[in-house]
C-alpha atoms as a PDB file:
ATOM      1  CA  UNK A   1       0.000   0.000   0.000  1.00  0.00           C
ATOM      2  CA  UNK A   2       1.517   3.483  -0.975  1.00  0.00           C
ATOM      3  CA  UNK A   3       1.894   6.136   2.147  1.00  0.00           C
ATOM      4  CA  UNK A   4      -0.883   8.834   0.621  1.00  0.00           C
ATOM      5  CA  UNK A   5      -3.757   8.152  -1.344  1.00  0.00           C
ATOM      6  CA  UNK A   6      -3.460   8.381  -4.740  1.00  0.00           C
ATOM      7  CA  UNK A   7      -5.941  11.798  -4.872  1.00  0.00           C
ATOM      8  CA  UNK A   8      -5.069  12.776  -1.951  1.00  0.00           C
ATOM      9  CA  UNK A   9      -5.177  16.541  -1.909  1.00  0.00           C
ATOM     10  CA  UNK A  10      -5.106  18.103   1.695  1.00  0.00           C
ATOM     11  CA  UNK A  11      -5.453  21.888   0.188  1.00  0.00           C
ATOM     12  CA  UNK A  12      -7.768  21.663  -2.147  1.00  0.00           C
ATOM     13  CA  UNK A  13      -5.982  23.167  -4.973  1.00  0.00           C
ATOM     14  CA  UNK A  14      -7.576  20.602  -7.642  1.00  0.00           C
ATOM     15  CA  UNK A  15     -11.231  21.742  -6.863  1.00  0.00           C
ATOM     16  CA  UNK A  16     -10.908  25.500  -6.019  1.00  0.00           C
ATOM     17  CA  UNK A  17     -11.637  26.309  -9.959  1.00  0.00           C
ATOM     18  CA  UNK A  18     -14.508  24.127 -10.039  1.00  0.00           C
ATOM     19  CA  UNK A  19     -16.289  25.010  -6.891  1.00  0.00           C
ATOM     20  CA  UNK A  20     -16.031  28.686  -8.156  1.00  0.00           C
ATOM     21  CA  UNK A  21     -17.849  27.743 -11.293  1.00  0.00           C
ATOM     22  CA  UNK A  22     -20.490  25.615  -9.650  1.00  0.00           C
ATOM     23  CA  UNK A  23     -20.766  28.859  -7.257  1.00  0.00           C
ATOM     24  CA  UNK A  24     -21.482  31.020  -9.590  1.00  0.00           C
ATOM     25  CA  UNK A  25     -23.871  28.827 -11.678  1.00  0.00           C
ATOM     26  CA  UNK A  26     -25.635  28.592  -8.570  1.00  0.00           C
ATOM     27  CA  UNK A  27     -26.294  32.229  -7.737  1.00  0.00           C
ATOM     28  CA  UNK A  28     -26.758  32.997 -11.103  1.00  0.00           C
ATOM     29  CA  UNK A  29     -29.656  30.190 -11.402  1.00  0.00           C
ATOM     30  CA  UNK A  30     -30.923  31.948  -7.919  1.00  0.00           C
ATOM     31  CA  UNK A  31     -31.542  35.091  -9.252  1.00  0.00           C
ATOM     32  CA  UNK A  32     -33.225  34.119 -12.411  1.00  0.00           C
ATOM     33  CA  UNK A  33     -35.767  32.168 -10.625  1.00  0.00           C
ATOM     34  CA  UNK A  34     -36.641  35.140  -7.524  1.00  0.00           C
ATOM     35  CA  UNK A  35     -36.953  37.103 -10.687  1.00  0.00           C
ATOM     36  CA  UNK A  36     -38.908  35.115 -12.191  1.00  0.00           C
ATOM     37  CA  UNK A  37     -41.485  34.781  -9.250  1.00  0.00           C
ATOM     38  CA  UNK A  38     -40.890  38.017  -8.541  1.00  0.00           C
ATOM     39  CA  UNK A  39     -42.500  39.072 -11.962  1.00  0.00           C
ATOM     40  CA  UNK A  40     -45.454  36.316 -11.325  1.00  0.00           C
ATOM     41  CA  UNK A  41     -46.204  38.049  -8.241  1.00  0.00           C
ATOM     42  CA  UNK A  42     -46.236  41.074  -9.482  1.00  0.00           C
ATOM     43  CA  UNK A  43     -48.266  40.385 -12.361  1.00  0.00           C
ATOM     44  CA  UNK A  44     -46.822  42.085 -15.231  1.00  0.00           C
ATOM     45  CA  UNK A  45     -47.869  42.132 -18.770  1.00  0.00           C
ATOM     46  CA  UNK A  46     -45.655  40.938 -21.515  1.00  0.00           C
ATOM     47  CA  UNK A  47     -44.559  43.390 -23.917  1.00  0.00           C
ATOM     48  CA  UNK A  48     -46.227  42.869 -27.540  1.00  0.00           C
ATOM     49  CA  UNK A  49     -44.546  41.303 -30.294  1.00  0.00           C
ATOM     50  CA  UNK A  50     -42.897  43.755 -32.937  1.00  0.00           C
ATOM     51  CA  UNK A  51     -44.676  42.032 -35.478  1.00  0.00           C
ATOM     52  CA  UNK A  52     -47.371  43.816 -37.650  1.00  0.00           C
ATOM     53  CA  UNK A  53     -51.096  43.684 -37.175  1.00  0.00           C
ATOM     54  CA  UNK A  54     -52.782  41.024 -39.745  1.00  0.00           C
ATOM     55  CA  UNK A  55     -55.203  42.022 -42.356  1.00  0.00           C
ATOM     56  CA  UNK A  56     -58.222  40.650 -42.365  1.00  0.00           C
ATOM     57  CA  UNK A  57     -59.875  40.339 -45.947  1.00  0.00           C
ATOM     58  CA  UNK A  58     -63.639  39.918 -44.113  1.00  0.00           C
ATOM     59  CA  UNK A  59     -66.514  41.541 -45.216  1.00  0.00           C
ATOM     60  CA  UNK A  60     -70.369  41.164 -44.545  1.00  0.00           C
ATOM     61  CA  UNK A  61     -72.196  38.934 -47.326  1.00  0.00           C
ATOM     62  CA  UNK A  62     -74.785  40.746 -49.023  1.00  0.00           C
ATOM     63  CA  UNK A  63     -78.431  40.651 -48.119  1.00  0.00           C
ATOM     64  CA  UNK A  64     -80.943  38.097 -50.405  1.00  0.00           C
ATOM     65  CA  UNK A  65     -82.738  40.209 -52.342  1.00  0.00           C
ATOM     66  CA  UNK A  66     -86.758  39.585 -52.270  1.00  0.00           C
ATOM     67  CA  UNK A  67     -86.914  37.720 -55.327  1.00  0.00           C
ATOM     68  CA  UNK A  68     -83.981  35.786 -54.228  1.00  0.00           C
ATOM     69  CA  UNK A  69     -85.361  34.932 -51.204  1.00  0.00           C
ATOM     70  CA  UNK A  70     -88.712  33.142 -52.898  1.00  0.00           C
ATOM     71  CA  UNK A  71     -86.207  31.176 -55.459  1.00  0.00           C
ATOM     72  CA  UNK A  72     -86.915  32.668 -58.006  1.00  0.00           C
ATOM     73  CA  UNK A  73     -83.865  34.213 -59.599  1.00  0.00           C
ATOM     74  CA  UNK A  74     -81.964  31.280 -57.894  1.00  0.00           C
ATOM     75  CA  UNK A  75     -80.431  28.530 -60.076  1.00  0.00           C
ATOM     76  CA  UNK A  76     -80.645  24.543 -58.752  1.00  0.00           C
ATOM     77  CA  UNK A  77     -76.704  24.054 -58.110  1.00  0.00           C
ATOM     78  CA  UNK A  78     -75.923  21.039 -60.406  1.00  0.00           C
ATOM     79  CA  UNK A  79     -79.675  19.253 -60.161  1.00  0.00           C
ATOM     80  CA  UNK A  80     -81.610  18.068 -63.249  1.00  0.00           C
ATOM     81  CA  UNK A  81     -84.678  18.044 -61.040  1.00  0.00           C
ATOM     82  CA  UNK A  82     -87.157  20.658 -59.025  1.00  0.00           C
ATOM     83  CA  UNK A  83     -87.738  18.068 -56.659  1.00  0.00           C
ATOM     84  CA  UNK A  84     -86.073  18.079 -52.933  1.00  0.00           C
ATOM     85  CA  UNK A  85     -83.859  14.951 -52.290  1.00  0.00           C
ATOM     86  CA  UNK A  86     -86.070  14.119 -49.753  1.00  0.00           C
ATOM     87  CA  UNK A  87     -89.374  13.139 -52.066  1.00  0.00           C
ATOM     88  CA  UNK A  88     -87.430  11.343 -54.694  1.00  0.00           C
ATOM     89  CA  UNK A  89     -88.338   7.340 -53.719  1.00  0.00           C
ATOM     90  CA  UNK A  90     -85.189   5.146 -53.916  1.00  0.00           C
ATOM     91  CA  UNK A  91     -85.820   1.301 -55.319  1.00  0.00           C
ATOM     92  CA  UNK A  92     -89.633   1.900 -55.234  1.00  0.00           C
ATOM     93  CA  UNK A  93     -91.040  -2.155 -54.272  1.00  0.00           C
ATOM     94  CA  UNK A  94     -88.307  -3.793 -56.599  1.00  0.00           C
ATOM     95  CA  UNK A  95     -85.316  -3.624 -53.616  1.00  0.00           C
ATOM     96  CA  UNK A  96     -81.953  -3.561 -54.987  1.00  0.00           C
ATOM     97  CA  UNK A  97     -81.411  -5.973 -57.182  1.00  0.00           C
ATOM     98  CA  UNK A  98     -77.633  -6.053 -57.792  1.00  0.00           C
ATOM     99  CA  UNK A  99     -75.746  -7.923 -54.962  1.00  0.00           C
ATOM    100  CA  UNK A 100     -72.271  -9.651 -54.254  1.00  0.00           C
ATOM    101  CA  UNK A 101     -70.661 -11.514 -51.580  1.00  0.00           C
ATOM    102  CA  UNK A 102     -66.623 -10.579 -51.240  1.00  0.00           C
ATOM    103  CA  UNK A 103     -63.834 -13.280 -50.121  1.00  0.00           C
ATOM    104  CA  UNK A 104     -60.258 -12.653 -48.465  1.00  0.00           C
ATOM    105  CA  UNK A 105     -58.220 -15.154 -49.225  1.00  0.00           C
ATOM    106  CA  UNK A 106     -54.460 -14.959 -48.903  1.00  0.00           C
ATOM    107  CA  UNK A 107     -52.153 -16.989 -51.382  1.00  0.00           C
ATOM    108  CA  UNK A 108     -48.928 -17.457 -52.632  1.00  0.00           C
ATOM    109  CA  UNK A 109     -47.328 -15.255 -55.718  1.00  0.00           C
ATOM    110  CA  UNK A 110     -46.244 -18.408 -57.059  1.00  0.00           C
ATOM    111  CA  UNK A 111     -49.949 -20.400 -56.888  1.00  0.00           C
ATOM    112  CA  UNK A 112     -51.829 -17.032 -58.102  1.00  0.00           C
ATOM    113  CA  UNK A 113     -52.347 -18.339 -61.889  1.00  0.00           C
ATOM    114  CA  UNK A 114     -54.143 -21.737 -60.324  1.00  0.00           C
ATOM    115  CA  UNK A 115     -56.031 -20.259 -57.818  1.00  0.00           C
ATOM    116  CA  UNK A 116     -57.627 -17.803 -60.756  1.00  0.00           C
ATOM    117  CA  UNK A 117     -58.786 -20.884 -62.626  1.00  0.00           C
ATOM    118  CA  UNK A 118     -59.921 -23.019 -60.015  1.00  0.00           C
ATOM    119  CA  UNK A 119     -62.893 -19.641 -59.840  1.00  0.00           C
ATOM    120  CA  UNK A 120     -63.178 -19.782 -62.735  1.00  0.00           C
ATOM    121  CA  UNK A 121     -64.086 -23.419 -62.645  1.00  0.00           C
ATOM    122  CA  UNK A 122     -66.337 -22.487 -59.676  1.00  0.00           C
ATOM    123  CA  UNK A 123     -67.979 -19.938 -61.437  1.00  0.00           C
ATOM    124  CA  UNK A 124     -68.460 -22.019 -64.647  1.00  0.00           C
ATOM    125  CA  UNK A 125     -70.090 -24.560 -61.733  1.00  0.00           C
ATOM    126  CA  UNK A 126     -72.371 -22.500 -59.630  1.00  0.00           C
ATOM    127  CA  UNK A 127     -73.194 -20.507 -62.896  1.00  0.00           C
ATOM    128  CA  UNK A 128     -72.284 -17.068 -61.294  1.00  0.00           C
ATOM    129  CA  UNK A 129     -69.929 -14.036 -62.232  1.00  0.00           C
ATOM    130  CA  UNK A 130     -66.737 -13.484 -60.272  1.00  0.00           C
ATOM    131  CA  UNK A 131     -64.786 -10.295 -60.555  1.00  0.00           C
ATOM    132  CA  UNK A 132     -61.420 -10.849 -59.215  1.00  0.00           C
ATOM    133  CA  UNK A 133     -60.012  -7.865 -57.668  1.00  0.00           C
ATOM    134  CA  UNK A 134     -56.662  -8.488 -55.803  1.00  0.00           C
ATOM    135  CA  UNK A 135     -53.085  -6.538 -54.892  1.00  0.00           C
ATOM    136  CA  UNK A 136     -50.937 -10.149 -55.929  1.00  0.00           C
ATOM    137  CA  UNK A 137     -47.694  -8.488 -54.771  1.00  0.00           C
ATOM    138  CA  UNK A 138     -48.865  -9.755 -50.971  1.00  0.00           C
ATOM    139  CA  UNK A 139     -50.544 -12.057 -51.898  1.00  0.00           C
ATOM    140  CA  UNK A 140     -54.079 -11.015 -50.880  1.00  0.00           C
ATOM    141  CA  UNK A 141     -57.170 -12.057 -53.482  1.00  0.00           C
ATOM    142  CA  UNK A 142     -60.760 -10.663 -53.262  1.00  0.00           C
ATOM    143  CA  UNK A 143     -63.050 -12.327 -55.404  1.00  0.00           C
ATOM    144  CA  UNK A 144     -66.470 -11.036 -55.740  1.00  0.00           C
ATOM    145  CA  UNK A 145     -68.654 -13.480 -56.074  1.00  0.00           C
ATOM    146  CA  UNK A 146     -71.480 -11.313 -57.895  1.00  0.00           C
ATOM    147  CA  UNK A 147     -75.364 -12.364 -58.287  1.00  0.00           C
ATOM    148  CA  UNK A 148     -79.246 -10.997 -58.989  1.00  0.00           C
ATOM    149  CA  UNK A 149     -81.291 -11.197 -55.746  1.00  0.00           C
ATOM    150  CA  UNK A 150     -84.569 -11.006 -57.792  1.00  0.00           C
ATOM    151  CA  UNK A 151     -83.980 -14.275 -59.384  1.00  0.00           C
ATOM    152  CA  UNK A 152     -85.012 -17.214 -57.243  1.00  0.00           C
ATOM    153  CA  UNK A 153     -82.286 -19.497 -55.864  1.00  0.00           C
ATOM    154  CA  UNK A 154     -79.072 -17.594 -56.760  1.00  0.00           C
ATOM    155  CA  UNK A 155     -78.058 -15.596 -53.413  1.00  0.00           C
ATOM    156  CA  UNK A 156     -78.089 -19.309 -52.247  1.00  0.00           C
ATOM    157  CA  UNK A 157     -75.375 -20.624 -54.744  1.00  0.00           C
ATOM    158  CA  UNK A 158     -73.846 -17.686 -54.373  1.00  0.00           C
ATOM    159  CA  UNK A 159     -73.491 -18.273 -50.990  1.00  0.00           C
ATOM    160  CA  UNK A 160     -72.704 -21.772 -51.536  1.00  0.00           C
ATOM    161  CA  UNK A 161     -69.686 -20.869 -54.343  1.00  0.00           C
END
């Protein structure tokens, strides 16, 4: 064992420069925060930015006219029709007839030619159209197996394709 510690340093020379610095940060960090609550207590404002006042562009719409408050100087915008929306009747006792049940199948790049055909076969089978619609780079196939619901029968083989 040596006769002194290795940092031993009975006067302090090594951390005089330091503990000065520290010091200082210390008051200095002091005094900006008693100013700080000093200017929270006494509730001043902060001065305004140098910064120019916007200009606002806003002005009051004009008032409807009579005539254009009865409609009649007023043009439909884009309707071929005087009627409202509201009274037009939507699939009046037919229902919709278009319909179409949608798979998600994943498959392999590799398999995608063989999968197409074996719906095809199943369409050719169940006597139904399938759209295909599918992103192949992942691998992810949607076919849509479209039928009629007014015929009798098909939303059941479509259901069974």
């Amino acid at each position: 064992m040596p006769d002194q510690q290795i940092f031993f340093d009975p006067e302090r020379k090594r951390w005089k420069r330091l503990r000065r610095i520290l010091d200082a940060i210390a008051v200095l960090s002091t005094l900006v925060v008693v100013g700080f609550i000093f200017n929270v207590v006494r509730n001043q404002q902060l001065p305004e930015l140098l910064l120019p006042n916007p200009k606002h562009n806003y002005r009051a719409l004009p008032e409807p006219t009579i005539l254009e408050r009865n409609g009649k100087n007023q043009r439909p915008a884009r309707r071929k029709t005087e009627r409202k929306p509201s009274d037009i009747p939507l699939n009046t006792g037919e229902g919709l007839r278009a319909a179409y049940y949608v798979q998600d199948g994943v498959i392999p790049r590799t398999r995608l030619s063989e999968v197409l055909r074996q719906i095809d076969a199943l369409a050719d089978e169940y006597r139904l159209r399938v759209a295909n619609v599918f992103h192949a780079g992942d691998g992810n196939l949607h076919p849509l197996v479209c039928y009629d619901s007014a015929v009798e029968g098909e939303a059941a083989r479509a259901e069974d394709a």
